[in-house]
Each structure stands twice: as structure tokens, then as C-alpha cells.
Protein backbone atom coordinates (compact mmCIF):
# COMPACT_ATOMS: atom_id res chain seq x y z
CA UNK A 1 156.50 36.27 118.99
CA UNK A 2 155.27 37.29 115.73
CA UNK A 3 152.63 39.60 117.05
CA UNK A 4 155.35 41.42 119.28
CA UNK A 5 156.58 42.21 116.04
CA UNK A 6 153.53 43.19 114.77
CA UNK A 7 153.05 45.46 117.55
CA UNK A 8 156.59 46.94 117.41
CA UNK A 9 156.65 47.82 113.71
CA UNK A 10 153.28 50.09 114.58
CA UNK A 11 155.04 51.47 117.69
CA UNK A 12 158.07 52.03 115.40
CA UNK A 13 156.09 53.91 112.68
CA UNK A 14 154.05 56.03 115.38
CA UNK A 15 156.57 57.46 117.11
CA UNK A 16 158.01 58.38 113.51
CA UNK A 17 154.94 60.04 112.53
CA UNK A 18 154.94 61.80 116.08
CA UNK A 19 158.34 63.24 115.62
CA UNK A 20 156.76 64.72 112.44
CA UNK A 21 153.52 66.00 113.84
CA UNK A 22 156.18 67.64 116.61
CA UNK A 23 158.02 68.89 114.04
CA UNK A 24 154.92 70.60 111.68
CA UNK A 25 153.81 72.16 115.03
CA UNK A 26 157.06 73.84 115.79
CA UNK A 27 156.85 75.34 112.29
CA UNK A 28 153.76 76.52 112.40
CA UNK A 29 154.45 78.39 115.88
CA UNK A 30 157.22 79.62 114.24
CA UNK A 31 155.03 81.01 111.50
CA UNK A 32 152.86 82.56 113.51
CA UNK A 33 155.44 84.17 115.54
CA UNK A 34 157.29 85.36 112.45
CA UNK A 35 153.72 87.01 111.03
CA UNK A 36 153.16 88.22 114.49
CA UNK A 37 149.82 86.71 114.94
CA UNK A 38 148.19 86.08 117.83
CA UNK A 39 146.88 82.57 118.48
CA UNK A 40 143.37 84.24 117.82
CA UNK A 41 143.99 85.82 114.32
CA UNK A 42 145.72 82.69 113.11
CA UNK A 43 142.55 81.01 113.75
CA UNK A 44 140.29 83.77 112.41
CA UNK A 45 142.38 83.42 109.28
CA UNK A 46 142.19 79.60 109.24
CA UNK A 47 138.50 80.11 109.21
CA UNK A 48 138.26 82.58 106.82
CA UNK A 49 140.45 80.74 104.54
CA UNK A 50 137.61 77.54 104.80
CA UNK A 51 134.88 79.80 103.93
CA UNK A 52 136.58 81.36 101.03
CA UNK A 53 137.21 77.56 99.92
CA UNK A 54 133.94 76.71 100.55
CA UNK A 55 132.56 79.74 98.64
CA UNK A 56 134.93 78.94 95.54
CA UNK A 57 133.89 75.89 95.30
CA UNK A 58 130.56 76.75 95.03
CA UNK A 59 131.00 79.55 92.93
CA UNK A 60 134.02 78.42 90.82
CA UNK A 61 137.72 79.73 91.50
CA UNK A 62 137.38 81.96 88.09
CA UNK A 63 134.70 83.84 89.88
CA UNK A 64 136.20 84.16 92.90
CA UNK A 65 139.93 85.37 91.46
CA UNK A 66 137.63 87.80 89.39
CA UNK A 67 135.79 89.27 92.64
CA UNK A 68 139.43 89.28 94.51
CA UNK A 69 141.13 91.61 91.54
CA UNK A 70 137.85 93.46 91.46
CA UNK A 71 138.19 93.75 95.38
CA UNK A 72 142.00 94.95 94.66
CA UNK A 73 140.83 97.27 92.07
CA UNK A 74 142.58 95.62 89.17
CA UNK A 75 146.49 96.23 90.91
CA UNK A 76 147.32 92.20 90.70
């Protein structure tokens, strides 16, 4: 009896953390839409974004904000 329990308390927290997952999917479609992106250039962007995180890291955000305003010839 008491591992029934067990069992349904992790059903019981799954199927909340489903519902969530379900819901952070329908947002990000939504997003997508709403940028009009294609299901291609969201994921070109997603891995551009890594890269640039993986570069600042390296490099240090300071240097990396500095090349971006350089890149934006000193507007932002």
C-alpha cells in the first residue's frame, strides 16, 4: 500500500510538470509565430546564441558588449 503511494505522488508530480512542459512549448510556438520565424531560423538563432555564450565566456562579457557596440557603430 505504501509504495502505491509512492508511485502515485511521482505520477501526480509528472503529469504536473507535463502540463508545464505543454504549456512552455505552446509559448514558444507562439513566439516563433509572432517573430515570424521559420522552424529553421529559430534554430539557427538558438545556435548562434550558444556560440556567442560560449565565446563570452571565454572572452569575458565586457569584451564582447564592447565588440557588439563597436559592431553597431556606437548607436546603443
Amino acid at each position: 500500500m505504501e509504495a502505491r503511494r509512492f508511485y502515485e505522488a511521482i505520477v501526480s508530480r509528472n503529469l504536473k510538470l507535463v502540463s508545464e512542459l505543454e504549456e512552455i512549448e505552446a509559448a514558444r510556438r507562439e513566439v516563433v509565430r509572432q517573430l515570424g520565424l521559420s522552424e529553421e531560423g529559430l534554430e539557427a538563432a538558438l545556435i548562434l546564441q550558444w556560440l556567442l555564450r560560449l565565446y563570452a565566456r571565454r572572452v569575458g562579457e565586457p569584451s564582447v558588449l564592447g565588440l557588439i557596440k563597436k559592431l553597431l557603430g556606437g548607436r546603443h
